[in-house]
C-alpha atoms as a PDB file:
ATOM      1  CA  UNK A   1       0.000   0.000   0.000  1.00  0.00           C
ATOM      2  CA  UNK A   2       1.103   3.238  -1.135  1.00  0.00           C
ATOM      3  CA  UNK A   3       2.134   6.190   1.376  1.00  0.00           C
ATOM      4  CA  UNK A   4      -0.380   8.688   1.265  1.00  0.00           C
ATOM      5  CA  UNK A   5       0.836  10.829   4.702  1.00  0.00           C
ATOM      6  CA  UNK A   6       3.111  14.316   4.171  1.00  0.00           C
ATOM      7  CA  UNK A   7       5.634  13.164   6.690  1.00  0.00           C
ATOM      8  CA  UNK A   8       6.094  10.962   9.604  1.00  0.00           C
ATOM      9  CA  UNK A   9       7.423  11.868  12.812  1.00  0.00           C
ATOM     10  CA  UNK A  10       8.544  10.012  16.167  1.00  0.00           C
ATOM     11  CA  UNK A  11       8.447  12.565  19.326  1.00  0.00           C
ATOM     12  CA  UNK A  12       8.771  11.146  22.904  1.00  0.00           C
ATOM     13  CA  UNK A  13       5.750  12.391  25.673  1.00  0.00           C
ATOM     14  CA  UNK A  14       7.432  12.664  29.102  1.00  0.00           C
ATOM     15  CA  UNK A  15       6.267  15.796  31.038  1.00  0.00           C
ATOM     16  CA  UNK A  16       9.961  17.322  31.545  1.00  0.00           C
ATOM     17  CA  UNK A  17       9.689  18.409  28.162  1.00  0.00           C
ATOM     18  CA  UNK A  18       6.597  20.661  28.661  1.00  0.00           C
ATOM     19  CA  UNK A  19       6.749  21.469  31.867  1.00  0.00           C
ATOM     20  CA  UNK A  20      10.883  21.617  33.299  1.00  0.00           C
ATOM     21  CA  UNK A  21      12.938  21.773  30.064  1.00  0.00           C
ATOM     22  CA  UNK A  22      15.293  24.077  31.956  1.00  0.00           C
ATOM     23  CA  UNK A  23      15.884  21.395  34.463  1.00  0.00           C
ATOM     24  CA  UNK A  24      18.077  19.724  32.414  1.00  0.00           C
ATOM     25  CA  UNK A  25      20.401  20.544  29.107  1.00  0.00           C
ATOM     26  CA  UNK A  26      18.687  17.155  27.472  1.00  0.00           C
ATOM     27  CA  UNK A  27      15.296  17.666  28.163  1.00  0.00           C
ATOM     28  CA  UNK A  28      15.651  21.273  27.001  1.00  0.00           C
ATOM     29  CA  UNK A  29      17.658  20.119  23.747  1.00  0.00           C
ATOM     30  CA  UNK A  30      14.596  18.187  23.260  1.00  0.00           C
ATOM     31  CA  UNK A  31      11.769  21.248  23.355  1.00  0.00           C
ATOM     32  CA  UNK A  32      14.153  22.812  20.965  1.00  0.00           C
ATOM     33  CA  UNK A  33      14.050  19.979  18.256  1.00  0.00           C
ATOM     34  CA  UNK A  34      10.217  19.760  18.954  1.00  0.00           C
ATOM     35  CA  UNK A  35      10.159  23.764  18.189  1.00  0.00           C
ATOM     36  CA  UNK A  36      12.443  22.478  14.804  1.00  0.00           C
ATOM     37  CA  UNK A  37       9.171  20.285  13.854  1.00  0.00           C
ATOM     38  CA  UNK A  38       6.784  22.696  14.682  1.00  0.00           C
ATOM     39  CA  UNK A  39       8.359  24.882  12.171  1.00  0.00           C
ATOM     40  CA  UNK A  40       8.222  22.242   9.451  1.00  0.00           C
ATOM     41  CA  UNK A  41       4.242  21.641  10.420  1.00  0.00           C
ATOM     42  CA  UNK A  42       3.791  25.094   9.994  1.00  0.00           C
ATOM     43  CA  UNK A  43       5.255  24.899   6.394  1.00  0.00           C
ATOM     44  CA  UNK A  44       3.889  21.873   5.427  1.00  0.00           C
ATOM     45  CA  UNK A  45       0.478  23.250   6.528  1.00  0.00           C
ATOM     46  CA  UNK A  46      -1.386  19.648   6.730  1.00  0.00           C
ATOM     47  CA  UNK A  47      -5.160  19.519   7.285  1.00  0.00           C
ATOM     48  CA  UNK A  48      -4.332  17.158   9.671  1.00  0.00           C
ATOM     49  CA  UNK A  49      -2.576  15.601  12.716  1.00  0.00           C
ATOM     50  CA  UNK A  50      -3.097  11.670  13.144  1.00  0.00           C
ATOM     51  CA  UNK A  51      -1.301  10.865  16.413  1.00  0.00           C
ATOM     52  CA  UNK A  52      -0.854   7.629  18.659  1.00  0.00           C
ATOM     53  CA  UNK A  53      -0.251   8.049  21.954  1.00  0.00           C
ATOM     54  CA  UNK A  54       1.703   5.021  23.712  1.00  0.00           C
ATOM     55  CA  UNK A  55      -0.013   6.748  26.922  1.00  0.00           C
ATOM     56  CA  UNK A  56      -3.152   6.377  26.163  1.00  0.00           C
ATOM     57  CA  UNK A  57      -4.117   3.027  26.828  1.00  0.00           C
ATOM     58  CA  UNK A  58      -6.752   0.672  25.713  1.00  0.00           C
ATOM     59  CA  UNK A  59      -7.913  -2.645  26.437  1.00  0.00           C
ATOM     60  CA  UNK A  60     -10.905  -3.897  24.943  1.00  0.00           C
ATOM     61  CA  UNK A  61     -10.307  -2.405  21.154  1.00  0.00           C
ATOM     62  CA  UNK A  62      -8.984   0.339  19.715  1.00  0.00           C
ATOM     63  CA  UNK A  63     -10.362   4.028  20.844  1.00  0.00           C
ATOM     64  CA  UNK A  64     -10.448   7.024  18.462  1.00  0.00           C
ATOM     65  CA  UNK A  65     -10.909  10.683  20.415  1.00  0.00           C
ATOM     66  CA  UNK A  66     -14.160  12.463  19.187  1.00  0.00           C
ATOM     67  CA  UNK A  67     -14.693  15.466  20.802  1.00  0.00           C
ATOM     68  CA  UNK A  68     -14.337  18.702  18.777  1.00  0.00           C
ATOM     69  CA  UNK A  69     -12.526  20.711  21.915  1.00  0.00           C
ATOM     70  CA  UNK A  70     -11.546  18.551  24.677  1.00  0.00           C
ATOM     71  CA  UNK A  71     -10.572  20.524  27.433  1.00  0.00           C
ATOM     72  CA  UNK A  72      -9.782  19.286  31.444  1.00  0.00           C
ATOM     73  CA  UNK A  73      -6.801  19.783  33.496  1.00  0.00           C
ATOM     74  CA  UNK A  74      -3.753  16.898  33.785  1.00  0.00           C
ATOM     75  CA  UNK A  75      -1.567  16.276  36.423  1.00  0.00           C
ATOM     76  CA  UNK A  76       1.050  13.494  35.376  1.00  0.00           C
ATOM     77  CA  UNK A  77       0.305  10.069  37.156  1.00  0.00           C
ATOM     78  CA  UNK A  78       4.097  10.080  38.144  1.00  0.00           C
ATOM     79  CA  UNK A  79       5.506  13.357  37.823  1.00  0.00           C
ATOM     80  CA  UNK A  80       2.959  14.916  40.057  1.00  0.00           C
ATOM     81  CA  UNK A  81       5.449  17.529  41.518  1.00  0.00           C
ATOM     82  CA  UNK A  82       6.017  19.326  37.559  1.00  0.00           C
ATOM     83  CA  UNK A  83       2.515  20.534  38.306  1.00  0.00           C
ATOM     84  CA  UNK A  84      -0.662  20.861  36.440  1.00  0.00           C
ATOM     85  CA  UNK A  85      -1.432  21.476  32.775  1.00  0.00           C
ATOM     86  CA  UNK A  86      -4.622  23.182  31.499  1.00  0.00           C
ATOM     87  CA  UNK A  87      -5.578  22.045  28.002  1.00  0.00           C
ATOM     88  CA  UNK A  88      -8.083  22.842  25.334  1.00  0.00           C
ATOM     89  CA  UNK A  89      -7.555  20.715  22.155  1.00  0.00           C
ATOM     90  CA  UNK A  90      -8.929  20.876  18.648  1.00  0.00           C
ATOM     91  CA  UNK A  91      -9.914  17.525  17.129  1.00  0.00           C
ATOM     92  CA  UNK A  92     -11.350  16.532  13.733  1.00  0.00           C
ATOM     93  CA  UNK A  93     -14.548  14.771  15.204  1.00  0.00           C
ATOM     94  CA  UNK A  94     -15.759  14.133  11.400  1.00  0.00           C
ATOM     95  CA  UNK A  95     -12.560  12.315  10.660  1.00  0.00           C
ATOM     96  CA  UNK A  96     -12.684  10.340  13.818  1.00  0.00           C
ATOM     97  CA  UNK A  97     -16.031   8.669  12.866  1.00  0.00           C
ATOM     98  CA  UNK A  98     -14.190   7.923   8.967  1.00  0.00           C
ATOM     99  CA  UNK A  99     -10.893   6.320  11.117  1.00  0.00           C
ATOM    100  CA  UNK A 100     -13.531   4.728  13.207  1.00  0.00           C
ATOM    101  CA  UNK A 101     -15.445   2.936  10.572  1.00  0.00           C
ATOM    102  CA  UNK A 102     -12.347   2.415   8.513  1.00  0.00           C
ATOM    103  CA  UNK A 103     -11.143   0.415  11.102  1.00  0.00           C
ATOM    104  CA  UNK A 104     -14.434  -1.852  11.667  1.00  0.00           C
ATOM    105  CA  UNK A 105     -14.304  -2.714   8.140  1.00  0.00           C
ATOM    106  CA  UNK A 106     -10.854  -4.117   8.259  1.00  0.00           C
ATOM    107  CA  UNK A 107     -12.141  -6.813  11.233  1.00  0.00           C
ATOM    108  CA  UNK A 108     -11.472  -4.548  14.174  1.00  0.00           C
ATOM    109  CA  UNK A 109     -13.216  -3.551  17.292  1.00  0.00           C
ATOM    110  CA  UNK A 110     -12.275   0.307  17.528  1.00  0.00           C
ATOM    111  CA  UNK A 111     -15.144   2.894  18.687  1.00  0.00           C
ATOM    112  CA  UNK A 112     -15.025   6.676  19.104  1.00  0.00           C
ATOM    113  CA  UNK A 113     -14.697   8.887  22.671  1.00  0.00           C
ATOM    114  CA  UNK A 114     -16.981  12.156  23.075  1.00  0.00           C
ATOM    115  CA  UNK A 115     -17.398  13.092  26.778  1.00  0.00           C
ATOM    116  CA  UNK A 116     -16.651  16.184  28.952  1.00  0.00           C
ATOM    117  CA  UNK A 117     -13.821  15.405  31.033  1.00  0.00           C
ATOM    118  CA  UNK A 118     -12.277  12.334  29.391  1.00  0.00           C
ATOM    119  CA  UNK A 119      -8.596  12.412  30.618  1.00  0.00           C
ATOM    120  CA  UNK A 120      -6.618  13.020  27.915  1.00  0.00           C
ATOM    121  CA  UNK A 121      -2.842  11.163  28.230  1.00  0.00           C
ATOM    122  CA  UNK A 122       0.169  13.077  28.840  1.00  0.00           C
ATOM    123  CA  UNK A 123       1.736  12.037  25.675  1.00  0.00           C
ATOM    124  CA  UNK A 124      -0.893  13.311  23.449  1.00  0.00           C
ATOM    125  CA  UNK A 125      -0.998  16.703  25.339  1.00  0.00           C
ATOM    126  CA  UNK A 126       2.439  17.396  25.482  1.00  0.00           C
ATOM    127  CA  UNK A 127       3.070  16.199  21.613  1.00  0.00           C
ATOM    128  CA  UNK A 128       0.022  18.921  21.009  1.00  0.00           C
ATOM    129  CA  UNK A 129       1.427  21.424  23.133  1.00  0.00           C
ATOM    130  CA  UNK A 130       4.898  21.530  21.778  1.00  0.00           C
ATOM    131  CA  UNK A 131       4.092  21.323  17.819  1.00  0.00           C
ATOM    132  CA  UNK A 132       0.807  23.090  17.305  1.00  0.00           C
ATOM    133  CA  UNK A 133       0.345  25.300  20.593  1.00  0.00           C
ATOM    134  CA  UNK A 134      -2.094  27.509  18.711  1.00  0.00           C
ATOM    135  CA  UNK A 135      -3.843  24.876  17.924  1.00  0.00           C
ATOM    136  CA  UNK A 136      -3.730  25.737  13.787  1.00  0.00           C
ATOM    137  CA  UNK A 137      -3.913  22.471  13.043  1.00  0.00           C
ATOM    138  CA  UNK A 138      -6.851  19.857  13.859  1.00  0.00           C
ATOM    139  CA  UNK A 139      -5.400  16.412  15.172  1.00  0.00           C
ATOM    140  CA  UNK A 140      -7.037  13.076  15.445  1.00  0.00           C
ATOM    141  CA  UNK A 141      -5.919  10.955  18.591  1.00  0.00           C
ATOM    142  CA  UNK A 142      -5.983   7.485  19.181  1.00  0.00           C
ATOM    143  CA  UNK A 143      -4.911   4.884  21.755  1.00  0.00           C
ATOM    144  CA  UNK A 144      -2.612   2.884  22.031  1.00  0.00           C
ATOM    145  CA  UNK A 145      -4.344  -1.109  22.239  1.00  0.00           C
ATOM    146  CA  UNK A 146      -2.527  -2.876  25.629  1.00  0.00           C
ATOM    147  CA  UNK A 147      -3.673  -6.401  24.038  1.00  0.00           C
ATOM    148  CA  UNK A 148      -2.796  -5.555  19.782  1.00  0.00           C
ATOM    149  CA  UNK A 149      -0.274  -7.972  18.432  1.00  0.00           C
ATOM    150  CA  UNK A 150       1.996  -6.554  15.339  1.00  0.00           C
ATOM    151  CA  UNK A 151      -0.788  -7.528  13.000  1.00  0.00           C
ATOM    152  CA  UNK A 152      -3.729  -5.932  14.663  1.00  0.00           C
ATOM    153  CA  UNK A 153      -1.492  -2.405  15.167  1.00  0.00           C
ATOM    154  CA  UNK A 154      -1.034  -2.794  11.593  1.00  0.00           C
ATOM    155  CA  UNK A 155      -4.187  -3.111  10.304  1.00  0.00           C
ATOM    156  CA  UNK A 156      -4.802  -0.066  12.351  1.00  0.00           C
ATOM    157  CA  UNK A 157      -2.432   1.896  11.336  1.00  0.00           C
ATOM    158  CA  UNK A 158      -3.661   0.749   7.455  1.00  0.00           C
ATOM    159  CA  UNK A 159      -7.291   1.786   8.666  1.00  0.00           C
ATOM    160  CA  UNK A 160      -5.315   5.067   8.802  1.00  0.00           C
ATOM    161  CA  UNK A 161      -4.557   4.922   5.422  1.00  0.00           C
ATOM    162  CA  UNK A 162      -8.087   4.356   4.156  1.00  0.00           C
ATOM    163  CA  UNK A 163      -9.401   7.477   6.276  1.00  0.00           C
ATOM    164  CA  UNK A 164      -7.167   9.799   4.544  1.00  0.00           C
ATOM    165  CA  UNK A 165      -7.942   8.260   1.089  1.00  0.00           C
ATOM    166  CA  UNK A 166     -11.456   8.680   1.737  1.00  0.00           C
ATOM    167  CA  UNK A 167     -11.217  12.231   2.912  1.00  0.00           C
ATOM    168  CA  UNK A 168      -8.503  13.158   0.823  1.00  0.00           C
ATOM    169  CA  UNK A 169      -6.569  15.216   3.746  1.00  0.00           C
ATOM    170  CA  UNK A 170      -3.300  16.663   3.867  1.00  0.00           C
ATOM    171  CA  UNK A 171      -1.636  15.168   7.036  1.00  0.00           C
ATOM    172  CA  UNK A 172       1.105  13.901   8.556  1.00  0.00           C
ATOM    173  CA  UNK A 173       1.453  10.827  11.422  1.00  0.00           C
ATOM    174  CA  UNK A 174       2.803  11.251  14.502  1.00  0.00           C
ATOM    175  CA  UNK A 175       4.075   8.693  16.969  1.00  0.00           C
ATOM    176  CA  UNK A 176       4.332   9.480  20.231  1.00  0.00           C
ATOM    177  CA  UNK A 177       6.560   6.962  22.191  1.00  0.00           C
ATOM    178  CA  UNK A 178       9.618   6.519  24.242  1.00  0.00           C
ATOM    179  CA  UNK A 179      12.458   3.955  22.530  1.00  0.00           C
ATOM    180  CA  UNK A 180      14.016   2.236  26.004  1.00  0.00           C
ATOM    181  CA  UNK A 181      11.757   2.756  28.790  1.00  0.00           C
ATOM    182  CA  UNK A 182      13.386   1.780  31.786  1.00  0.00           C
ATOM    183  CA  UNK A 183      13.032   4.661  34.153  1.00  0.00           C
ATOM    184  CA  UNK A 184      14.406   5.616  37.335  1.00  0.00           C
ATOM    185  CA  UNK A 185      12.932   4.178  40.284  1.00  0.00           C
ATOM    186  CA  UNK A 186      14.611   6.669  42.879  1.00  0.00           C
ATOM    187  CA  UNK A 187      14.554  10.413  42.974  1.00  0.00           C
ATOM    188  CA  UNK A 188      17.757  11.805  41.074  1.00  0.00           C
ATOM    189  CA  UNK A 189      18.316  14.924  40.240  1.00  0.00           C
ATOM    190  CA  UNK A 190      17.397  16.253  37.021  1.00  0.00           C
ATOM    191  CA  UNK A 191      20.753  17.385  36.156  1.00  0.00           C
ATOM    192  CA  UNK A 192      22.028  14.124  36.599  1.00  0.00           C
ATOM    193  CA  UNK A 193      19.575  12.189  34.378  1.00  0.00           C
ATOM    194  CA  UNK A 194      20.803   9.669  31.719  1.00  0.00           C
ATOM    195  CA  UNK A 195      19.691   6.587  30.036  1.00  0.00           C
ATOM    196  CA  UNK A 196      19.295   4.298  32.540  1.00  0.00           C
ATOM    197  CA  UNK A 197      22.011   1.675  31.418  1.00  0.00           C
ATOM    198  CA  UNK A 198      24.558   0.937  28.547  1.00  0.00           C
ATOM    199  CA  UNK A 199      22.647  -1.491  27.000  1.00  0.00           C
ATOM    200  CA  UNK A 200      19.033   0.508  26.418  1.00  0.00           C
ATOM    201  CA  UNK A 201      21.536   3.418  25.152  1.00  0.00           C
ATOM    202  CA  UNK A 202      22.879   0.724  22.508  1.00  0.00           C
ATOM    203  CA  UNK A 203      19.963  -0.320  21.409  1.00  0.00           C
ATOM    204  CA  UNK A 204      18.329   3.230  21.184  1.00  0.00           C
ATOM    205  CA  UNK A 205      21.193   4.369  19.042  1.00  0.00           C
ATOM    206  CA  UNK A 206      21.329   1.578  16.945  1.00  0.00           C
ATOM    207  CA  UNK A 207      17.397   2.229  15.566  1.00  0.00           C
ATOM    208  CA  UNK A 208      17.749   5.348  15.308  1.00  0.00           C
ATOM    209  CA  UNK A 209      20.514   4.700  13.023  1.00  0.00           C
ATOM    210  CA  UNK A 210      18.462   3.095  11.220  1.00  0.00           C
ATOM    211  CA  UNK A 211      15.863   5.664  11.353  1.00  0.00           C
ATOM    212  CA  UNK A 212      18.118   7.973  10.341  1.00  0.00           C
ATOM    213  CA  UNK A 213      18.765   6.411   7.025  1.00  0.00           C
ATOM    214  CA  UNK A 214      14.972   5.836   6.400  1.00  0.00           C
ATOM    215  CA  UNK A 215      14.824   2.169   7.446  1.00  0.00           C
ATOM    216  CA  UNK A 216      11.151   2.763   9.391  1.00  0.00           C
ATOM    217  CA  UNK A 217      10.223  -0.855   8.200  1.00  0.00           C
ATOM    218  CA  UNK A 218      13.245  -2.275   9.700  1.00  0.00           C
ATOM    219  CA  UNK A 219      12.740  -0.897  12.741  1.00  0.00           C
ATOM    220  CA  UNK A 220       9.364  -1.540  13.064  1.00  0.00           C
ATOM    221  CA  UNK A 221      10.807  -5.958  12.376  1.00  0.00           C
ATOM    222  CA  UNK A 222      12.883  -5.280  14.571  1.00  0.00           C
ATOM    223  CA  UNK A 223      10.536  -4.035  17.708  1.00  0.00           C
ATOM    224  CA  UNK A 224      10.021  -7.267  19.144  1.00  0.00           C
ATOM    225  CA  UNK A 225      14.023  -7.440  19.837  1.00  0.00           C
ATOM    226  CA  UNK A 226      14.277  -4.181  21.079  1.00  0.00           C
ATOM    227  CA  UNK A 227      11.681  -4.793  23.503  1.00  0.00           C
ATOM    228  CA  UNK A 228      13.280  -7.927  24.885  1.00  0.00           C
ATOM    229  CA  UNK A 229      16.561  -6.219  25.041  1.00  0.00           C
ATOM    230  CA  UNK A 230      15.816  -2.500  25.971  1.00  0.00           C
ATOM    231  CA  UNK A 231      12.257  -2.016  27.502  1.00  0.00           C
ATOM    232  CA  UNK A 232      10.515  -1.156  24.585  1.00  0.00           C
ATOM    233  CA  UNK A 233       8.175   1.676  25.025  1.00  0.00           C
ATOM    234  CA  UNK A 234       4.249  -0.535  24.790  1.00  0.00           C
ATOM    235  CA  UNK A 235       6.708  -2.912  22.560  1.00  0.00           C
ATOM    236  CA  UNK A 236       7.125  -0.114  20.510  1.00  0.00           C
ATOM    237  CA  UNK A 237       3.393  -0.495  18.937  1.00  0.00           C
ATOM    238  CA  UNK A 238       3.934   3.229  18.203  1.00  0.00           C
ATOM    239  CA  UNK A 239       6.315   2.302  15.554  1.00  0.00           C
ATOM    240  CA  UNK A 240       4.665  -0.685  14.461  1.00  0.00           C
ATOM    241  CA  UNK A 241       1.281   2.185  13.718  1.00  0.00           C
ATOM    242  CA  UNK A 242       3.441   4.342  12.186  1.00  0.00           C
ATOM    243  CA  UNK A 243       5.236   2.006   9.176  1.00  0.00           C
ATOM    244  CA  UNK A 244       1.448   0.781   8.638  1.00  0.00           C
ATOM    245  CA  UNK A 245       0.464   4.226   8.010  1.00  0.00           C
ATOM    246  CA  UNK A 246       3.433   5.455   6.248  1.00  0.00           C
ATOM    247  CA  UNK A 247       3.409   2.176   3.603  1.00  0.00           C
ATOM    248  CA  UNK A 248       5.271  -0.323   5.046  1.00  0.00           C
ATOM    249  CA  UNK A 249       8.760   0.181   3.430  1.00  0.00           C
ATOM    250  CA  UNK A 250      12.244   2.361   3.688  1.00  0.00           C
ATOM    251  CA  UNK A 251      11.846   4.324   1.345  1.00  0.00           C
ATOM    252  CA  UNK A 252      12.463   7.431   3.513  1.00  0.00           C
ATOM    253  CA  UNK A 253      14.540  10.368   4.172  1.00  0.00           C
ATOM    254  CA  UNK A 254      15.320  10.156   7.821  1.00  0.00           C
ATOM    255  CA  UNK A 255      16.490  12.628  10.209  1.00  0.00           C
ATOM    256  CA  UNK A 256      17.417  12.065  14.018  1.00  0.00           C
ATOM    257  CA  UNK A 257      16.926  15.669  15.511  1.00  0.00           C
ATOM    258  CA  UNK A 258      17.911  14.857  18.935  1.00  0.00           C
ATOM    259  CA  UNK A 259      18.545  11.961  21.125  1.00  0.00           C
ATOM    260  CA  UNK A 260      18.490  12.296  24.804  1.00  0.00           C
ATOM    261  CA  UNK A 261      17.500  10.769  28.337  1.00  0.00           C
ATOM    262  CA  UNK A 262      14.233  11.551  29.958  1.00  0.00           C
ATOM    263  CA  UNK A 263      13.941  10.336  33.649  1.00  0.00           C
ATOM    264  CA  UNK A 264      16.576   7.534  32.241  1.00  0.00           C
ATOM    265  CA  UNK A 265      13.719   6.076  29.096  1.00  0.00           C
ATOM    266  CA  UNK A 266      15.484   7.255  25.546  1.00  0.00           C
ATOM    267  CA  UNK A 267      13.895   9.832  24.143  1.00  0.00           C
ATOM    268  CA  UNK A 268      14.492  11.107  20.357  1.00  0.00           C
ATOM    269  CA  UNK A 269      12.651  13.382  17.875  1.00  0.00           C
ATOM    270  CA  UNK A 270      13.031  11.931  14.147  1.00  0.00           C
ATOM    271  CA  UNK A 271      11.360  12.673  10.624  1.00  0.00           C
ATOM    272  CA  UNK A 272      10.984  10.617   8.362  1.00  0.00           C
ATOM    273  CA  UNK A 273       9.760  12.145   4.627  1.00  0.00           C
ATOM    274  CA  UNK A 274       8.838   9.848   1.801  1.00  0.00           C
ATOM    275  CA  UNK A 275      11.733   9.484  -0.736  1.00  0.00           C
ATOM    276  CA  UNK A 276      11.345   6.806  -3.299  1.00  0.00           C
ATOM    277  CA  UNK A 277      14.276   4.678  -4.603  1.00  0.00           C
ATOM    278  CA  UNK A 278      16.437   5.380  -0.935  1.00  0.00           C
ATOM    279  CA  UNK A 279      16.540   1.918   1.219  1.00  0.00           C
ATOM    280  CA  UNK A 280      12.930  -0.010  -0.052  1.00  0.00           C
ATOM    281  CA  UNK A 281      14.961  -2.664  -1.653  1.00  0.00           C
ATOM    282  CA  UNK A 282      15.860  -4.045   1.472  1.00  0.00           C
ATOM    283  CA  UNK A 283      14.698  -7.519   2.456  1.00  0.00           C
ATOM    284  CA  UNK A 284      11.438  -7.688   5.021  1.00  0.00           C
ATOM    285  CA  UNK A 285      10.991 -10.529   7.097  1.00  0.00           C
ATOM    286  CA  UNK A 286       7.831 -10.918   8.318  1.00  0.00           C
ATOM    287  CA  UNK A 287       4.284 -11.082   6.928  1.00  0.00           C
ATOM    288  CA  UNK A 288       2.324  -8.465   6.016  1.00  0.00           C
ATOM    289  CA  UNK A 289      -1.762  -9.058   6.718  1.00  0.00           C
ATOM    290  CA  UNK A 290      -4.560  -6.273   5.189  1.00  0.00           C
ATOM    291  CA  UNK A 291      -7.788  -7.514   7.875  1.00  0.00           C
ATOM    292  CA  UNK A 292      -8.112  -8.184  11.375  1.00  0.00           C
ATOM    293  CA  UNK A 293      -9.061 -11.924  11.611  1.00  0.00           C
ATOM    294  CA  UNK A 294      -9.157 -12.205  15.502  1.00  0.00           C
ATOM    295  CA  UNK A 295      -6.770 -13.835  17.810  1.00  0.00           C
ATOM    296  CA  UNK A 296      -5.013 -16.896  15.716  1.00  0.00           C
ATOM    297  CA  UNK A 297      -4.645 -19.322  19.036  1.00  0.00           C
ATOM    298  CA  UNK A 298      -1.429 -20.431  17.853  1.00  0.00           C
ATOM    299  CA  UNK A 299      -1.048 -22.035  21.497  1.00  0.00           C
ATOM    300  CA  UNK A 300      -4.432 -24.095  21.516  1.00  0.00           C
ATOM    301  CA  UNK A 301      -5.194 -27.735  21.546  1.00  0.00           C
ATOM    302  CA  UNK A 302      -7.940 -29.392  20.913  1.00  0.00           C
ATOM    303  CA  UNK A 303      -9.555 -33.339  22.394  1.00  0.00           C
ATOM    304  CA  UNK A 304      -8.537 -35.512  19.549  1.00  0.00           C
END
């Protein structure tokens, strides 16, 4: 399946970003290669903003947000001391209902959320915050499924695909994840944050390597490793959404913006624009699956 996104981008959701950047030279390294996206949205100038939060999470199905201007207050479930954060977002309700029913058709259970004080993930608000603060852009948000095996994530993220074809938007995808997500257990302080050991570090630089040379398919084969090695962030679903959305292949131009530790989970900003002809030759291991059949009970047995 052909790309039809702008641009895809990888951004990391911790609080410290928002809230303390000036805590720490990495997490304020970070707000400045969000403020290097932002600048690229606002030349793009995309119709739309499909985001996955690996914060928001879901159990039974996959949930699409649905209200026009959400609007609360969120206090971070761990980082309770950075304070709170008042937000009023703008959401493409209309689209929401075309992702929702995109997503039914493929064999999935997905539904839409529309209700005054809904708590809206940290993830999601900070990635909002940071790249479209006066709100210019409408986003659609959706959840990240605790339960979704590769194949299900990727039939949503191809669900994606068929909303935009259908509406014919501009937009770009946004994944909003950690990479290692080990974090510190202890207070520390901020200024001496860092990834919380040698071997998530390795394995954080080593994908975005890849990401940097366009490889989002790769990466996305490789998750399941990453995960067992490093901690991955919701096994990296985020990632898994993304390549379904953005076509399944390497054929990108990728650029790592900034790497850094966040409360010791690896945190990096990356873009990845569609660029024919760069890495999609590249051998891809796994299978590939267009509908949702249910759970495939590999494990079962029946009374013979």
């Amino acid at each position: 399946m052909s790309n039809v996104f702008l641009k895809g981008y990888i951004v990391p959701g911790k609080p410290q970003i928002l809230l303390a950047p000036e805590q720490n030279d990495g997490w304020q390294s970070l707000h400045a290669a969000y403020q290097r996206v932002r600048e690229e949205l606002a030349a793009l100038k995309p119709d739309l903003i499909v985001l996955y939060s690996s914060q928001w999470p879901s159990i039974i199905g996959h949930q699409i947000q649905a209200d026009p201007e959400p609007e609360w207050h969120l206090v971070d479930q761990d980082f309770h001391e950075l304070g709170t954060v008042h937000y009023k977002l703008r959401m493409d309700a209309e689209f929401a209902e075309t992702y929702n029913q995109a997503a039914k058709a493929r064999g999935l259970t997905s539904r839409t959320i529309n209700y005054r004080g809904f708590p809206i993930d940290t993830g999601t608000v900070v990635a909002l915050d940071l790249l479209d603060p006066e709100r210019n852009i409408p986003a659609c948000v959706v959840s990240c499924n605790m339960y979704a095996d590769r194949a299900e994530t990727i039939v949503f993220g191809k669900a994606a695909q068929d909303a935009i074809k259908a509406t014919g938007k501009r937009a770009v995808a946004i994944a909003v994840t950690a990479f290692s997500n080990r974090m510190w257990t202890r207070w520390i302080d901020p200024k001496d944050d860092r990834i919380y050991s040698r071997k998530d570090d390795e394995w954080n630089q080593k994908l975005l390597e890849l990401l940097g040379e366009g490889r989002l398919e790769d990466v996305s084969q490789l998750a399941r490793e990453f995960t067992a090695q490093a901690h991955g962030d919701s096994k990296l679903k985020a990632l898994w959404w993304l390549s379904a959305c953005l076509g399944q292949t390497n054929d990108f131009s990728g650029t790592v913006y900034d790497y850094q530790a966040v409360w010791g989970s690896g945190a990096a900003v990356v873009g990845l624009q569609p660029s024919a002809g760069q890495t999609g030759g590249l051998e891809y291991d796994e299978d590939d699956t267009e509908r949702y059949h249910g759970d495939r009970n590999v494990i079962a047995t029946t009374d013979g």
